[in-house]
N, C-alpha and C. Protein backbone atom coordinates (compact mmCIF):
# COMPACT_ATOMS: atom_id res chain seq x y z
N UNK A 1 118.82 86.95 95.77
CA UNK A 1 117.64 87.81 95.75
C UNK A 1 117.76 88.79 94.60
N UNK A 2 116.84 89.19 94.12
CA UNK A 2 117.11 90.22 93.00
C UNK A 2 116.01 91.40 93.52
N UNK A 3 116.36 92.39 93.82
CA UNK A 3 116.08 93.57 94.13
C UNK A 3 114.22 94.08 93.57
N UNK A 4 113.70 93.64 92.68
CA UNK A 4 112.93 93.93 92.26
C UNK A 4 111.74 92.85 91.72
N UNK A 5 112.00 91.78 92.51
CA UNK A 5 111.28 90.68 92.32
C UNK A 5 110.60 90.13 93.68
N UNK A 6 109.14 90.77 93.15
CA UNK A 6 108.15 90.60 94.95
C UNK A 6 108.08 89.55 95.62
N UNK A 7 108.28 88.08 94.81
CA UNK A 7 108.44 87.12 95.81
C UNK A 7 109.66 87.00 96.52
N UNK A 8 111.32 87.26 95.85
CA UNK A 8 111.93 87.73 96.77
C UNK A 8 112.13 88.57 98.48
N UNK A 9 111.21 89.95 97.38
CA UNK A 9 111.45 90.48 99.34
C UNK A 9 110.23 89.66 99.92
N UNK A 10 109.39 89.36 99.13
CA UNK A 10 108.36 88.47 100.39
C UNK A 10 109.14 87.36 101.50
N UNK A 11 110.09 86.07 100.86
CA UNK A 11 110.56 85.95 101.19
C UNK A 11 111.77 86.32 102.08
N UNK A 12 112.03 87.25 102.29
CA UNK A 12 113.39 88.31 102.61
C UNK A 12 112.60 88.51 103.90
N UNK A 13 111.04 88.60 103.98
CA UNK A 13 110.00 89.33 105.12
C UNK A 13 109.92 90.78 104.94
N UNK A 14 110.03 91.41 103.49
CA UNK A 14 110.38 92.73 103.95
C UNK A 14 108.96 93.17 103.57
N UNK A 15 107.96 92.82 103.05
CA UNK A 15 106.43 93.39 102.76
C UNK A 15 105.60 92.55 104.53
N UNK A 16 104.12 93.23 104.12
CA UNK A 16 103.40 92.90 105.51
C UNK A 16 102.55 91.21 105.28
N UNK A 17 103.45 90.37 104.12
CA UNK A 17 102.34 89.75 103.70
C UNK A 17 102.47 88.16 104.85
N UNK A 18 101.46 87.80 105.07
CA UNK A 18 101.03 86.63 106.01
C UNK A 18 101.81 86.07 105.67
N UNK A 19 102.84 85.14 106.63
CA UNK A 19 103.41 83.79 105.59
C UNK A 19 102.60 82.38 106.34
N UNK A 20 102.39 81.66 106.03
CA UNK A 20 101.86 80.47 105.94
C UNK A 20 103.06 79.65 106.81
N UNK A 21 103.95 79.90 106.44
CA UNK A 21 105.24 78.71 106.31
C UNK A 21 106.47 79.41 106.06
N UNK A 22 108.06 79.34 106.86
CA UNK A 22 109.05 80.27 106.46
C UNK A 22 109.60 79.25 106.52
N UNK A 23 110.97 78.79 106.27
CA UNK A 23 112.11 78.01 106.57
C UNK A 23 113.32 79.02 105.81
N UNK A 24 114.58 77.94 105.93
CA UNK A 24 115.99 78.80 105.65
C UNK A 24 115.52 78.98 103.76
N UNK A 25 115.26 78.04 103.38
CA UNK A 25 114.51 77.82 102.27
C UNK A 25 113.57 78.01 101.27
N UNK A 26 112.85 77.67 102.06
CA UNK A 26 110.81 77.69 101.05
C UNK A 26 110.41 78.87 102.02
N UNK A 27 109.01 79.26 101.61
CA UNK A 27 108.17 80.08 102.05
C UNK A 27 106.85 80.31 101.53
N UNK A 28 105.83 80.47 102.32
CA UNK A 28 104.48 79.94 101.60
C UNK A 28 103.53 81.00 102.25
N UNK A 29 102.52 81.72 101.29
CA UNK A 29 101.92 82.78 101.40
C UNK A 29 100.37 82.60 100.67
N UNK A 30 99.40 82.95 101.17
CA UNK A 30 98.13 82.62 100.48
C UNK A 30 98.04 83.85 99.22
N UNK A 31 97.90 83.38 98.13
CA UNK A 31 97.78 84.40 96.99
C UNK A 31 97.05 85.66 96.74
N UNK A 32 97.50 86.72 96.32
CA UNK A 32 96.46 87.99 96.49
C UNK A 32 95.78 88.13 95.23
N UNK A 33 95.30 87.29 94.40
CA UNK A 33 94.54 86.84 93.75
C UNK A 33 93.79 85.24 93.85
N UNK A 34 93.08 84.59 94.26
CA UNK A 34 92.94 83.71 94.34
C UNK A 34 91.65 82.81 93.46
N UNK A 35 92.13 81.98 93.17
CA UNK A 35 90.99 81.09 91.91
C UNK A 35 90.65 80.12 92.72
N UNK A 36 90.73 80.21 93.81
CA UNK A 36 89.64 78.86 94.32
C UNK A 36 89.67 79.26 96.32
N UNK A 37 88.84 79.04 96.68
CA UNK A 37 88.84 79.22 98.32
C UNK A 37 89.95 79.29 99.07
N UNK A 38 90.97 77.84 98.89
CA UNK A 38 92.43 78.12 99.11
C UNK A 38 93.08 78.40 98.11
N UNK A 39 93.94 79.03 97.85
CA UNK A 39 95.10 79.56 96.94
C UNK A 39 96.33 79.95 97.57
N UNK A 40 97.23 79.01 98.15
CA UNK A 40 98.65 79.45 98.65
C UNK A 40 99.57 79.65 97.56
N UNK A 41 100.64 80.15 97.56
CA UNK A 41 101.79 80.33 96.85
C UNK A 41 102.93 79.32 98.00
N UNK A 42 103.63 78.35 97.27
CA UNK A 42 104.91 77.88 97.71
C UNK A 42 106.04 78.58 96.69
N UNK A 43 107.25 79.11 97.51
CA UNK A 43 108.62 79.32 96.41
C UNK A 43 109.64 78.90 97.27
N UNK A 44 110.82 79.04 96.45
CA UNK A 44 112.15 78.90 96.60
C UNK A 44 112.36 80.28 97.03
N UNK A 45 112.65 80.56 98.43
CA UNK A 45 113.26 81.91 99.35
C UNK A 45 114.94 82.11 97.88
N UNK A 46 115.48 81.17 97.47
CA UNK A 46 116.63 82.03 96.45
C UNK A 46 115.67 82.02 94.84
N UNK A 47 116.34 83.15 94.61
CA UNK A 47 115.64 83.18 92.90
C UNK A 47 116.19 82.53 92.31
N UNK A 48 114.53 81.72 91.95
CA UNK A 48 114.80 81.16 90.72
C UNK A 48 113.45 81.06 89.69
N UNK A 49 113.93 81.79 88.68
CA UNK A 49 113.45 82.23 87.67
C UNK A 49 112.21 81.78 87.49
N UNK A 50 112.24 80.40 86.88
CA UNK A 50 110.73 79.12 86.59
C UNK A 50 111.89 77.74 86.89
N UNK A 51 110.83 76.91 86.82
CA UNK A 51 111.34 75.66 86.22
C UNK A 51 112.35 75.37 85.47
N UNK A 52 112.30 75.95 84.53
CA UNK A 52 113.36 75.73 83.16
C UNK A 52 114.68 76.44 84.10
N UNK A 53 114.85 77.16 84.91
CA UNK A 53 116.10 77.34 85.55
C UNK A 53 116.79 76.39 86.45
N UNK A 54 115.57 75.66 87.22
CA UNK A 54 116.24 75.08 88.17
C UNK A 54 117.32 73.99 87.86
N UNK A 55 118.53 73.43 89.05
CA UNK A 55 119.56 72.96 88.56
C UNK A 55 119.44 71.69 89.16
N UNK A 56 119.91 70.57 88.83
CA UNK A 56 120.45 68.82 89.53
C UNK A 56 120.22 69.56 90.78
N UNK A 57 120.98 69.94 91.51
CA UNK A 57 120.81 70.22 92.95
C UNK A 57 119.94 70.99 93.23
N UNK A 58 119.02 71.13 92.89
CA UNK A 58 117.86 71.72 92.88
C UNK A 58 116.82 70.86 93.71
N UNK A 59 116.98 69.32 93.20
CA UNK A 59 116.15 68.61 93.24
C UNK A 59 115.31 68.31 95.24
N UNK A 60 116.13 68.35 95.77
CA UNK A 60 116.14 68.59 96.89
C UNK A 60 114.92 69.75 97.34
N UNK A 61 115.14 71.02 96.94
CA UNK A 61 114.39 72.01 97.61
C UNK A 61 113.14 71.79 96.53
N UNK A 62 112.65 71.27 95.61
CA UNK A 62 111.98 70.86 94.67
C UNK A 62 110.85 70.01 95.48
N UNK A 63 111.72 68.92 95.87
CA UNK A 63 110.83 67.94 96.51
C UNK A 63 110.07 68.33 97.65
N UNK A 64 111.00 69.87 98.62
CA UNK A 64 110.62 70.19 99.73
C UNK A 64 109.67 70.81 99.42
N UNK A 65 109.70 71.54 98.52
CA UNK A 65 108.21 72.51 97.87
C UNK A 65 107.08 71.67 98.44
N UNK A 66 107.28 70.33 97.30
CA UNK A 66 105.94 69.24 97.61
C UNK A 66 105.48 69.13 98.90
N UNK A 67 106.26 68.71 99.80
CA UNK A 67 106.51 68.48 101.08
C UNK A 67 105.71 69.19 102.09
N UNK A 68 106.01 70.65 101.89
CA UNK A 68 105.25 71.70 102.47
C UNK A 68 103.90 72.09 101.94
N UNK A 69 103.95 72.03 100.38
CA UNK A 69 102.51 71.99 100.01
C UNK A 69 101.61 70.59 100.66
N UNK A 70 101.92 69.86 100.97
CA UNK A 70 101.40 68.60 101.56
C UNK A 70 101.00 69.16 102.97
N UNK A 71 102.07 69.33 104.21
CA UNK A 71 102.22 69.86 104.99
C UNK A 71 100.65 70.82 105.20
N UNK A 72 100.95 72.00 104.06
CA UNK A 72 99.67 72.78 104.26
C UNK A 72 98.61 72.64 103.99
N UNK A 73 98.52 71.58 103.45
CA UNK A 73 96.93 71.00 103.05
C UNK A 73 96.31 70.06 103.87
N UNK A 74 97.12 69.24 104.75
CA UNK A 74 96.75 69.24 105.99
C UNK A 74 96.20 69.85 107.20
N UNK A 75 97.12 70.85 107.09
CA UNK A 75 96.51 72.01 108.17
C UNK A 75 95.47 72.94 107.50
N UNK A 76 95.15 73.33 106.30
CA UNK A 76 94.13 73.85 106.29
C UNK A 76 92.86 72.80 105.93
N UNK A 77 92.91 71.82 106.32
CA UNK A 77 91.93 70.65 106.04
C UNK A 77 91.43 70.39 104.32
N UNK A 78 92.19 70.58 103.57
CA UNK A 78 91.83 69.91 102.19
C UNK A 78 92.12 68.58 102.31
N UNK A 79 91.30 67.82 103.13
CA UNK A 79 91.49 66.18 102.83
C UNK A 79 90.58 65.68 101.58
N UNK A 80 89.66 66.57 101.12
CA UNK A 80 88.98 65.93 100.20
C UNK A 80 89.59 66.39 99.11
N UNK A 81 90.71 66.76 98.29
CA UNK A 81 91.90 66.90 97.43
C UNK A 81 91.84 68.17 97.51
N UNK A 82 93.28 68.94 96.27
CA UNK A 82 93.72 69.96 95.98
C UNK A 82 94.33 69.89 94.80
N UNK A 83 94.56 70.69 94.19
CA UNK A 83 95.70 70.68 93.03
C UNK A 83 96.70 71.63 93.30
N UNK A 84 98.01 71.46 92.51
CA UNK A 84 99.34 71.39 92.83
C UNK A 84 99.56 72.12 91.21
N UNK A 85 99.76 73.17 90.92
CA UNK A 85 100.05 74.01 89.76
C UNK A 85 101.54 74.40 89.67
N UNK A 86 102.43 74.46 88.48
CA UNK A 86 103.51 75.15 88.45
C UNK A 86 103.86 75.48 86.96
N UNK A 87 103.39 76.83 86.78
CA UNK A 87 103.52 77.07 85.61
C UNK A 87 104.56 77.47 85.58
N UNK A 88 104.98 77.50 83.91
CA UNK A 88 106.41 78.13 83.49
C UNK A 88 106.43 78.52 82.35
N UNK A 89 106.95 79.87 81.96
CA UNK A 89 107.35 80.84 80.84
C UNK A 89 106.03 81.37 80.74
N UNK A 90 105.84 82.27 80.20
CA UNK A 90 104.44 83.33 79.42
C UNK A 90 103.48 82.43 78.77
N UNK A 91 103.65 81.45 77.97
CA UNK A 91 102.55 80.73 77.55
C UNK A 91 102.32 79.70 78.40
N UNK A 92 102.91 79.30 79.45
CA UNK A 92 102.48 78.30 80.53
C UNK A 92 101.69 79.02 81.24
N UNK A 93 101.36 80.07 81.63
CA UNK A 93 100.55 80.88 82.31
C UNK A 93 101.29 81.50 83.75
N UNK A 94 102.78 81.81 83.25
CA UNK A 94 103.39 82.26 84.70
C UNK A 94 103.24 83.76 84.34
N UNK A 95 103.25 84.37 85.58
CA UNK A 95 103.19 86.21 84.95
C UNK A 95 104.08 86.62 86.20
N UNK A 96 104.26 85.83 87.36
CA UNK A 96 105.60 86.24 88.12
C UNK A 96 106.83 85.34 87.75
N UNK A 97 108.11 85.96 87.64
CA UNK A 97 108.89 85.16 87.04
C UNK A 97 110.25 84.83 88.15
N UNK A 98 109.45 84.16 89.21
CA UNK A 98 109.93 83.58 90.68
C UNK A 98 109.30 82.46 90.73
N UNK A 99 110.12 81.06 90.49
CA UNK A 99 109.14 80.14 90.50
C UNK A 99 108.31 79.60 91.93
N UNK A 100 107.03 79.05 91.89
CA UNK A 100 106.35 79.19 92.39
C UNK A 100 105.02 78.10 92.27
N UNK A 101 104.54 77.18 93.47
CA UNK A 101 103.56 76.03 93.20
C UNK A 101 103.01 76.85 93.53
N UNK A 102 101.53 76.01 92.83
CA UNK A 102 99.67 77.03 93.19
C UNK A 102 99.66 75.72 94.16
N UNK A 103 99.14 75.87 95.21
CA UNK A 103 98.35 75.07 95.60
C UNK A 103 97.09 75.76 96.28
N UNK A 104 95.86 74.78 95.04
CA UNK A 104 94.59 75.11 94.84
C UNK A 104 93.68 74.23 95.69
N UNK A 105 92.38 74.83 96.58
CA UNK A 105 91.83 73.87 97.15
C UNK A 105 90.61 74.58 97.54
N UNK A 106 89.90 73.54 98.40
CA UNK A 106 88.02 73.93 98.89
C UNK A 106 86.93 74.09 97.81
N UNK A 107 87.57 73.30 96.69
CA UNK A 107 86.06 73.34 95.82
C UNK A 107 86.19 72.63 94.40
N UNK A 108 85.19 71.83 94.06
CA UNK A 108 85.97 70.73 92.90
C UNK A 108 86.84 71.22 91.62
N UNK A 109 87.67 70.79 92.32
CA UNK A 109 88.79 70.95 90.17
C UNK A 109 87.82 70.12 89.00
N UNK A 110 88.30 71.43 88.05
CA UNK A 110 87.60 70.61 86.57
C UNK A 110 88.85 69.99 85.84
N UNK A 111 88.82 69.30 84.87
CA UNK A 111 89.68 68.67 84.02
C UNK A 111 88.84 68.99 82.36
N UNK A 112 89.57 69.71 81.24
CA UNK A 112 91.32 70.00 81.78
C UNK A 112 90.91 71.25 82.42
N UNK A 113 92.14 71.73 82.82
CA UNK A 113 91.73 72.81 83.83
C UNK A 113 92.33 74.10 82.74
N UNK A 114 92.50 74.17 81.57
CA UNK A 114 92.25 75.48 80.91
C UNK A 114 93.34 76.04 80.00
């Protein structure tokens, strides 16, 4: 955990924010900005930076991300699709630097998306 990184204590439970989804692991929170009707946040409960950090054994809690983003798009009924975002570094469009899937839903995606 790093002391000063909000998806951390989100994960940690120490803010009032809804979680979606907890495990020893992942943790999933609907975004307090949101670009489309649904907007959850999935992360890794340990820090990790973006993408470009994660390690070989990584791959595992990687896949679980998917897993749970799947998971929640079920339960909030996006059967008619969603998109699955994971930006990385400042020009990928990350501005928290806790990596983190968008999963976007309830209203048509454009292509490209921007």
């Amino acid at each position: 955990m790093t002391e000063h990184c909000i998806f951390c204590r989100i994960a940690q439970g120490e803010t009032d924010t809804e979680r979606l989804y907890a495990s020893d692991d992942i943790t999933a929170f609907r975004d307090l900005r949101p670009q489309a009707p649904t907007h959850i946040l999935v992360i890794p409960n340990r820090h990790i930076a973006s993408l470009d950090e994660a390690r070989e054994d990584d791959a595992a809690l990687l896949g679980r991300m998917m897993l749970v983003a799947q998971h929640l798009t079920a339960e909030l009924g996006l059967d008619r699709g969603y998109r699955l975002v994971l930006n990385t570094g400042a020009q990928g469009g990350q501005s928290v630097f806790h990596m983190h899937l968008h999963v976007l839903g309830g209203r048509q995606m454009q292509w490209p998306p921007g």
